[in-house]
PDB file of N, CA and C in Angstrom:
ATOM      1  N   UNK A   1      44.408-351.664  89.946  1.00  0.00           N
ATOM      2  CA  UNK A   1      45.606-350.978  89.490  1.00  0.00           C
ATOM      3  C   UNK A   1      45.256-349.579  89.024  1.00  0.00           C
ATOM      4  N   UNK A   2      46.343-348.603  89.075  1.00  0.00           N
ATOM      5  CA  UNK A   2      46.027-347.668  88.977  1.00  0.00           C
ATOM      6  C   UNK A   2      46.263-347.206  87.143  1.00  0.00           C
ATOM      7  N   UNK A   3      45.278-346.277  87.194  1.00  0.00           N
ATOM      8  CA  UNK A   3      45.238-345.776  85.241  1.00  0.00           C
ATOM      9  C   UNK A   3      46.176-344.573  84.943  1.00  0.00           C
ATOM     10  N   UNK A   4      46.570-345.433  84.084  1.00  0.00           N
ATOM     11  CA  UNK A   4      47.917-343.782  83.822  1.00  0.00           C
ATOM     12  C   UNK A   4      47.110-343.489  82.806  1.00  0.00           C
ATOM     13  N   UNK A   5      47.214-341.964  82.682  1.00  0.00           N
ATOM     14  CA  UNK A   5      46.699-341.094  81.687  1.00  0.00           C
ATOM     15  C   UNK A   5      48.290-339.851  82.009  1.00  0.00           C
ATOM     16  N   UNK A   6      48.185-339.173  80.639  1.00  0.00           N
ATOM     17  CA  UNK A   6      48.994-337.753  81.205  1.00  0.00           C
ATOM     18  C   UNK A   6      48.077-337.254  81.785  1.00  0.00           C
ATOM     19  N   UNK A   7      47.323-336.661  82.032  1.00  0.00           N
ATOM     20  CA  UNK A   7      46.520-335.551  83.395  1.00  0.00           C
ATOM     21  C   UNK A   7      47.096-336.436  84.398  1.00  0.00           C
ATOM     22  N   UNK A   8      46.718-337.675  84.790  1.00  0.00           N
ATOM     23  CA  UNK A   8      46.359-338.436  85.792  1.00  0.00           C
ATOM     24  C   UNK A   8      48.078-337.882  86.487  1.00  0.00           C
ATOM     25  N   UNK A   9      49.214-338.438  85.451  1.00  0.00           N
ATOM     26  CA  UNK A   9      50.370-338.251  85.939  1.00  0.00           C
ATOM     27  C   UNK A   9      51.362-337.012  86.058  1.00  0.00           C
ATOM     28  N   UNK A  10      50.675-335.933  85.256  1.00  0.00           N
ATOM     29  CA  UNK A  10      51.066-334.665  85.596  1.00  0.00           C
ATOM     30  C   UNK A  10      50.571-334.212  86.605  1.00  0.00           C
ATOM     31  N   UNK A  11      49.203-334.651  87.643  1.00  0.00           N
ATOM     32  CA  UNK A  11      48.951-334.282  88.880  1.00  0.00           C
ATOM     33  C   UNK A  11      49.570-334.726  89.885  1.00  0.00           C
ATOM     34  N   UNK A  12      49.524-335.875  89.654  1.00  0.00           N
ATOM     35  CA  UNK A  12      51.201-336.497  90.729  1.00  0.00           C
ATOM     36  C   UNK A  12      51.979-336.020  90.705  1.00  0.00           C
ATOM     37  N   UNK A  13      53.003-335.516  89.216  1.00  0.00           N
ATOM     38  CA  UNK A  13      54.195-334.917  89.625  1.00  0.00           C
ATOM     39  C   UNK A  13      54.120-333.603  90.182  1.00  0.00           C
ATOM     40  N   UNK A  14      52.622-332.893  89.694  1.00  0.00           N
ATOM     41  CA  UNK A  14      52.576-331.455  90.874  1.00  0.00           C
ATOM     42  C   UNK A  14      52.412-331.420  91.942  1.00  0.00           C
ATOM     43  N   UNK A  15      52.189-332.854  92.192  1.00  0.00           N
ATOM     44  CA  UNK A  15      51.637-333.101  93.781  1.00  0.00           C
ATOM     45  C   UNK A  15      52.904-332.946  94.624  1.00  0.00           C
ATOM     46  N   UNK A  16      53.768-334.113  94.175  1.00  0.00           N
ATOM     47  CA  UNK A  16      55.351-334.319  94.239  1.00  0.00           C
ATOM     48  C   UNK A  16      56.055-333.352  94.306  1.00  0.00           C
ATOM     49  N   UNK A  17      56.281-332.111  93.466  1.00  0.00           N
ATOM     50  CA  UNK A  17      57.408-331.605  93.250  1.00  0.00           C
ATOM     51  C   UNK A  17      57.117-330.516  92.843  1.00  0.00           C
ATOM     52  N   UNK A  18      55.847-329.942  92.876  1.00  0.00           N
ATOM     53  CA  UNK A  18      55.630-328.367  92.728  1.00  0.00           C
ATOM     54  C   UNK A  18      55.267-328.107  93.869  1.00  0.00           C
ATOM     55  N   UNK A  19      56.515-328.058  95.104  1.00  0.00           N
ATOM     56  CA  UNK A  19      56.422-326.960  96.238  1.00  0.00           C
ATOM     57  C   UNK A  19      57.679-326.257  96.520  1.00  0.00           C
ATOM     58  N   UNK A  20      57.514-325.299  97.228  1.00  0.00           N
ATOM     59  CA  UNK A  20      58.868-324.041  97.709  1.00  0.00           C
ATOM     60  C   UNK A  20      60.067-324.641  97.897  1.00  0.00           C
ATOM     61  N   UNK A  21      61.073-323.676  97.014  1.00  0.00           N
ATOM     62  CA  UNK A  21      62.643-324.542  97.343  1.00  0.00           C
ATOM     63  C   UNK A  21      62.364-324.370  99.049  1.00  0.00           C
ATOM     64  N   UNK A  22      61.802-323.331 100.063  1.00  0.00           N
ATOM     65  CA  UNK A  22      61.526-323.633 101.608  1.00  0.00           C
ATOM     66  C   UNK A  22      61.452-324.851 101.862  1.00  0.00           C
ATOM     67  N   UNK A  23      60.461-325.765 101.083  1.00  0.00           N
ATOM     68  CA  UNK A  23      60.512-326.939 101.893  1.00  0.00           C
ATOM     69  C   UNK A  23      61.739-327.680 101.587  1.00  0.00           C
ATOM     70  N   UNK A  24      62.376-327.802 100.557  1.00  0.00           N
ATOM     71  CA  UNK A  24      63.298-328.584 100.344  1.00  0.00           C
ATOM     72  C   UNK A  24      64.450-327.872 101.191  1.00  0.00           C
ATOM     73  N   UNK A  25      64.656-326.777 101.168  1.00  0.00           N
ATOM     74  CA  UNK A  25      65.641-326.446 102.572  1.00  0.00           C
ATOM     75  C   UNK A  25      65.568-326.913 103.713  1.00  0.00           C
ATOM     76  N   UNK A  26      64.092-327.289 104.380  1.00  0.00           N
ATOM     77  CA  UNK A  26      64.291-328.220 105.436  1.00  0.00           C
ATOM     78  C   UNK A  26      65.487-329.520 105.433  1.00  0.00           C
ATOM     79  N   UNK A  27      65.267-329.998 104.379  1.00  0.00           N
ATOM     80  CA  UNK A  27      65.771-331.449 105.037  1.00  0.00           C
ATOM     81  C   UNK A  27      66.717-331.571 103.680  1.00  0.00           C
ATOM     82  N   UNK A  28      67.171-330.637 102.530  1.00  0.00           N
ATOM     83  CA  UNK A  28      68.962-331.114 101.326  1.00  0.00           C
ATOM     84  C   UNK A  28      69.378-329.645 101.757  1.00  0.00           C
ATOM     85  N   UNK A  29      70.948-330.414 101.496  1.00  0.00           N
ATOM     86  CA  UNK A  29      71.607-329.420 101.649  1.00  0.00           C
ATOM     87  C   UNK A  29      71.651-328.122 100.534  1.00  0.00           C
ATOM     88  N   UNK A  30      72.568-327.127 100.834  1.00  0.00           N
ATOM     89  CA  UNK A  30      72.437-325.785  99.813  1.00  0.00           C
ATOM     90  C   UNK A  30      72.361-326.480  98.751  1.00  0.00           C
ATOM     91  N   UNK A  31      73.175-327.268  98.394  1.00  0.00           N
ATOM     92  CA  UNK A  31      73.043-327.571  96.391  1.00  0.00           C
ATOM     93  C   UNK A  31      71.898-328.698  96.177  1.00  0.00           C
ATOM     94  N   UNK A  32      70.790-329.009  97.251  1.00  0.00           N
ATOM     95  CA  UNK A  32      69.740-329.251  97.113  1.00  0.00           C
ATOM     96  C   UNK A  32      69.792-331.102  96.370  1.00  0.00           C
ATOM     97  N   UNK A  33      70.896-331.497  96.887  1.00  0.00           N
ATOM     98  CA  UNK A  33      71.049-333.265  96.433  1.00  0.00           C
ATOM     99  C   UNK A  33      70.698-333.625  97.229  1.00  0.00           C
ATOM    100  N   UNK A  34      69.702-334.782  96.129  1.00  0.00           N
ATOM    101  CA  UNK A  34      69.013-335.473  96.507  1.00  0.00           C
ATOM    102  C   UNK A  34      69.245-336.908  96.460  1.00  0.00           C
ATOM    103  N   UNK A  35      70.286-337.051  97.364  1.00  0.00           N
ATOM    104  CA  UNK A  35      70.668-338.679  97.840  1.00  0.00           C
ATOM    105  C   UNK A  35      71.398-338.888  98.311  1.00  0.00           C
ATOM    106  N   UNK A  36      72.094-339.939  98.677  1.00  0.00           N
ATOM    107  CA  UNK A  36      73.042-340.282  99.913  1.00  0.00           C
ATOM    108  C   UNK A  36      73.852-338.906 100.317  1.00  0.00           C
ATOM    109  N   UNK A  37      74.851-338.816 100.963  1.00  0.00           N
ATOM    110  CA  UNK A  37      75.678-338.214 102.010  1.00  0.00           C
ATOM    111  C   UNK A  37      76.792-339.153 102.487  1.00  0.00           C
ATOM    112  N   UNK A  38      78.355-338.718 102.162  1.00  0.00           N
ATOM    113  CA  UNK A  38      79.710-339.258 102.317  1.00  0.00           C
ATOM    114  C   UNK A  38      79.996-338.816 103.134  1.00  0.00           C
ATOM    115  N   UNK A  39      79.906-339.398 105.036  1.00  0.00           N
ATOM    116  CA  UNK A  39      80.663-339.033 105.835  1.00  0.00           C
ATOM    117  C   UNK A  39      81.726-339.065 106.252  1.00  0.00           C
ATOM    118  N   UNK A  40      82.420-338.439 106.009  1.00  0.00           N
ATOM    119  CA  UNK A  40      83.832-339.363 106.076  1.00  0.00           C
ATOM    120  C   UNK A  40      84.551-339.133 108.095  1.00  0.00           C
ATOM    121  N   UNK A  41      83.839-338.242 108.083  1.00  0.00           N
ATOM    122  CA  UNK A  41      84.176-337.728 110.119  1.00  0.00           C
ATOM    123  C   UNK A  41      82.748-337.677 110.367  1.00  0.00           C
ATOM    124  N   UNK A  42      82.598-337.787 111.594  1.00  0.00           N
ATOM    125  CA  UNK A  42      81.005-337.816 112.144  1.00  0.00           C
ATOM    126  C   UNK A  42      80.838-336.295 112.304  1.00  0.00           C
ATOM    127  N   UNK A  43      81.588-335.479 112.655  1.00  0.00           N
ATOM    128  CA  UNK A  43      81.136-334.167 112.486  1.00  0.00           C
ATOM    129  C   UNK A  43      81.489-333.515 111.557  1.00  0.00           C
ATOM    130  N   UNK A  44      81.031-333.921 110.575  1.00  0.00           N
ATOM    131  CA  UNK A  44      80.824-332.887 109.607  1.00  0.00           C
ATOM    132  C   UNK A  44      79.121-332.663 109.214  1.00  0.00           C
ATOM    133  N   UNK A  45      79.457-331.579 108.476  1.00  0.00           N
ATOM    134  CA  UNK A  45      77.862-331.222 108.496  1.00  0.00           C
ATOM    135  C   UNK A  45      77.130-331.906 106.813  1.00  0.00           C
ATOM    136  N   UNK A  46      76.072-331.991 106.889  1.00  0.00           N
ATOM    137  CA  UNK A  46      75.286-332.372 105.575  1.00  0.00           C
ATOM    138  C   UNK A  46      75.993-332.046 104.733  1.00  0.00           C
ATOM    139  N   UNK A  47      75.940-330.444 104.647  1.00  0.00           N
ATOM    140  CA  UNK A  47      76.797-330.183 103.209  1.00  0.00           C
ATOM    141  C   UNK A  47      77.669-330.319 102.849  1.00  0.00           C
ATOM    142  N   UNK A  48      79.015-330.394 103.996  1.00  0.00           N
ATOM    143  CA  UNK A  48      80.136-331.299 103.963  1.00  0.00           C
ATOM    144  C   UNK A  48      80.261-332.606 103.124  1.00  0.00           C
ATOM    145  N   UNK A  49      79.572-333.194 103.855  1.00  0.00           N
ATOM    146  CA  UNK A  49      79.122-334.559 103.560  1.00  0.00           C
ATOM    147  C   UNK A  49      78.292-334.746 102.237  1.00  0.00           C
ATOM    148  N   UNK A  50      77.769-334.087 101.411  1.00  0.00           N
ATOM    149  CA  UNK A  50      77.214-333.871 100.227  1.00  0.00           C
ATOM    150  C   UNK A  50      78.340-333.701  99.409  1.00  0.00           C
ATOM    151  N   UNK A  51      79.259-332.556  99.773  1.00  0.00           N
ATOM    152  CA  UNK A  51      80.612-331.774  99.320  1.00  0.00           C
ATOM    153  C   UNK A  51      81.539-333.329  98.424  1.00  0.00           C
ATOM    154  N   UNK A  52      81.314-333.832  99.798  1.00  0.00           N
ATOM    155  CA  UNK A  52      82.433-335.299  99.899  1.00  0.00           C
ATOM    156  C   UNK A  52      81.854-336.315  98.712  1.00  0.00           C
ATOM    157  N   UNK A  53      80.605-336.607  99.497  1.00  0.00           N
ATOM    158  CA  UNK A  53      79.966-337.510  98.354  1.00  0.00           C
ATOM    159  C   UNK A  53      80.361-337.177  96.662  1.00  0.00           C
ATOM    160  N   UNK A  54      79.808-335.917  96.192  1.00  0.00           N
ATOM    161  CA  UNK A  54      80.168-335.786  94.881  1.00  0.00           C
ATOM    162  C   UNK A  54      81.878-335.238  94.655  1.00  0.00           C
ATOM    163  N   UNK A  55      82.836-335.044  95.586  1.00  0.00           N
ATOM    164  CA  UNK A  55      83.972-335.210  95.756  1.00  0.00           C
ATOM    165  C   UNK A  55      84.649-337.031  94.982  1.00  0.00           C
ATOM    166  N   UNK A  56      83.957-337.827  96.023  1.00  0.00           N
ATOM    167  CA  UNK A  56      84.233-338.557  95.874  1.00  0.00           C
ATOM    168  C   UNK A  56      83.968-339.909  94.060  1.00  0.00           C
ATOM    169  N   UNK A  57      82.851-339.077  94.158  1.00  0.00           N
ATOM    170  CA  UNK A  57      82.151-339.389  92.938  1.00  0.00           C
ATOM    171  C   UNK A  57      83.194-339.557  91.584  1.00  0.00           C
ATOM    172  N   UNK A  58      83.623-338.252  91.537  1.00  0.00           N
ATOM    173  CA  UNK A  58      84.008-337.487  90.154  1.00  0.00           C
ATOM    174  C   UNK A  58      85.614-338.154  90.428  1.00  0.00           C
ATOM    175  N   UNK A  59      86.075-338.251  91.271  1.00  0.00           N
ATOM    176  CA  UNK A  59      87.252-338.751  91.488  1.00  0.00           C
ATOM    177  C   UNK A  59      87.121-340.322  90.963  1.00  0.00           C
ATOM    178  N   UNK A  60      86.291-341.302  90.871  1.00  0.00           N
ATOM    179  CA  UNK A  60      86.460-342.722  91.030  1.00  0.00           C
ATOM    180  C   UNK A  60      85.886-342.761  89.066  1.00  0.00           C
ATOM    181  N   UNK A  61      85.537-341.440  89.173  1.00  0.00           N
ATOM    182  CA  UNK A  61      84.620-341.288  87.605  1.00  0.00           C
ATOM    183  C   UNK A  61      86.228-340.886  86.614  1.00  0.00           C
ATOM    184  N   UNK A  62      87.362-340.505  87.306  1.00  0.00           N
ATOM    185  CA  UNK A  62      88.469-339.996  86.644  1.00  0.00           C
ATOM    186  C   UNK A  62      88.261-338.795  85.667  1.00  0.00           C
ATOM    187  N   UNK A  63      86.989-338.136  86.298  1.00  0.00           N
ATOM    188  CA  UNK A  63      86.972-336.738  85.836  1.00  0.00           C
ATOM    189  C   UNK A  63      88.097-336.149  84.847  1.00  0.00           C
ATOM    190  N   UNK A  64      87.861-335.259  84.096  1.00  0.00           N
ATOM    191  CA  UNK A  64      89.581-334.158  83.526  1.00  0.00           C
ATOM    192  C   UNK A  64      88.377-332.907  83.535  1.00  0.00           C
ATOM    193  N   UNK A  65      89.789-332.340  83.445  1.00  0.00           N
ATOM    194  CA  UNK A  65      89.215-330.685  83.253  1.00  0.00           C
ATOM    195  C   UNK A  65      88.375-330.747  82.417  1.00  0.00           C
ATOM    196  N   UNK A  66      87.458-330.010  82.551  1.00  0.00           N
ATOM    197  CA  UNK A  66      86.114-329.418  81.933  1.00  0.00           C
ATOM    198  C   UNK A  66      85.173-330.023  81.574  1.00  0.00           C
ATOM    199  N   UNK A  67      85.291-331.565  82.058  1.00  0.00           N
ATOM    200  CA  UNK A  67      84.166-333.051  82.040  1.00  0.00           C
ATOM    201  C   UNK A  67      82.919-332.642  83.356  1.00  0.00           C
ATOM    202  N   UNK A  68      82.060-332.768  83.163  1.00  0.00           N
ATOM    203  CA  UNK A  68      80.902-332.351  84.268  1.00  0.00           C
ATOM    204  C   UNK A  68      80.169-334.084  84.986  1.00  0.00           C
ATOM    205  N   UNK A  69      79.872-334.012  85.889  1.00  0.00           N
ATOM    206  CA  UNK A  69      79.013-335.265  86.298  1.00  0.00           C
ATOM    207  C   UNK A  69      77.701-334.899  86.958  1.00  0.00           C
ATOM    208  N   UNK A  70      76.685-335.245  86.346  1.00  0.00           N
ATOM    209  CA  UNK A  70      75.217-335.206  86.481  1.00  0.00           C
ATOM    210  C   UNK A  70      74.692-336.331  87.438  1.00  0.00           C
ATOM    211  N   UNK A  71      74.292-335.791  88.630  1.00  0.00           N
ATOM    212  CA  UNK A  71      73.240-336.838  89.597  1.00  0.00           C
ATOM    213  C   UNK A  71      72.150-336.544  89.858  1.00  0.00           C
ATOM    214  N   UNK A  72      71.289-337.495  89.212  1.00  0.00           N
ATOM    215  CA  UNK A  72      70.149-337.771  88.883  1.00  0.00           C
ATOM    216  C   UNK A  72      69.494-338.570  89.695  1.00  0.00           C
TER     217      UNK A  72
END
C-alpha cells in the first residue's frame, strides 16, 4: 500500500493538475467543467451541452435570484 505523507501527496496533485489551461482546452469546454454534458439534440456542441447541463441543474435546484450553484 501506498504511504501518504504531505510531500508524497502534494506531488501527485502537481503531477495531476499543475499543467496549462492548453491542455485542458483540448478536451472541457470554455468554462472548463469538469463532468458530464446534457445533450439534449445530438448536434449541439460540448459547450452547448455543458450550457444545458448546468441549465438544467440550477433549475431542478429551484435556484432565485442571486443564489449561485457550485460544481465540484
Amino acid at each position: 500500500l501506498a504511504t501518504h505523507t504531505p510531500r508524497k501527496d502534494a506531488e501527485q496533485i502537481r503531477f495531476h493538475y499543475d499543467v496549462s489551461d492548453d491542455f485542458y482546452a483540448l478536451w472541457l469546454d470554455p468554462r472548463r467543467v469538469y463532468s458530464c454534458a446534457y445533450y439534449r439534440d445530438p448536434s449541439m456542441t460540448l459547450a452547448q451541452a455543458q450550457e444545458a447541463k448546468l441549465d438544467h441543474i440550477c433549475r431542478k435546484l429551484m435556484l432565485r435570484p442571486g443564489e449561485r450553484f457550485l460544481d465540484i
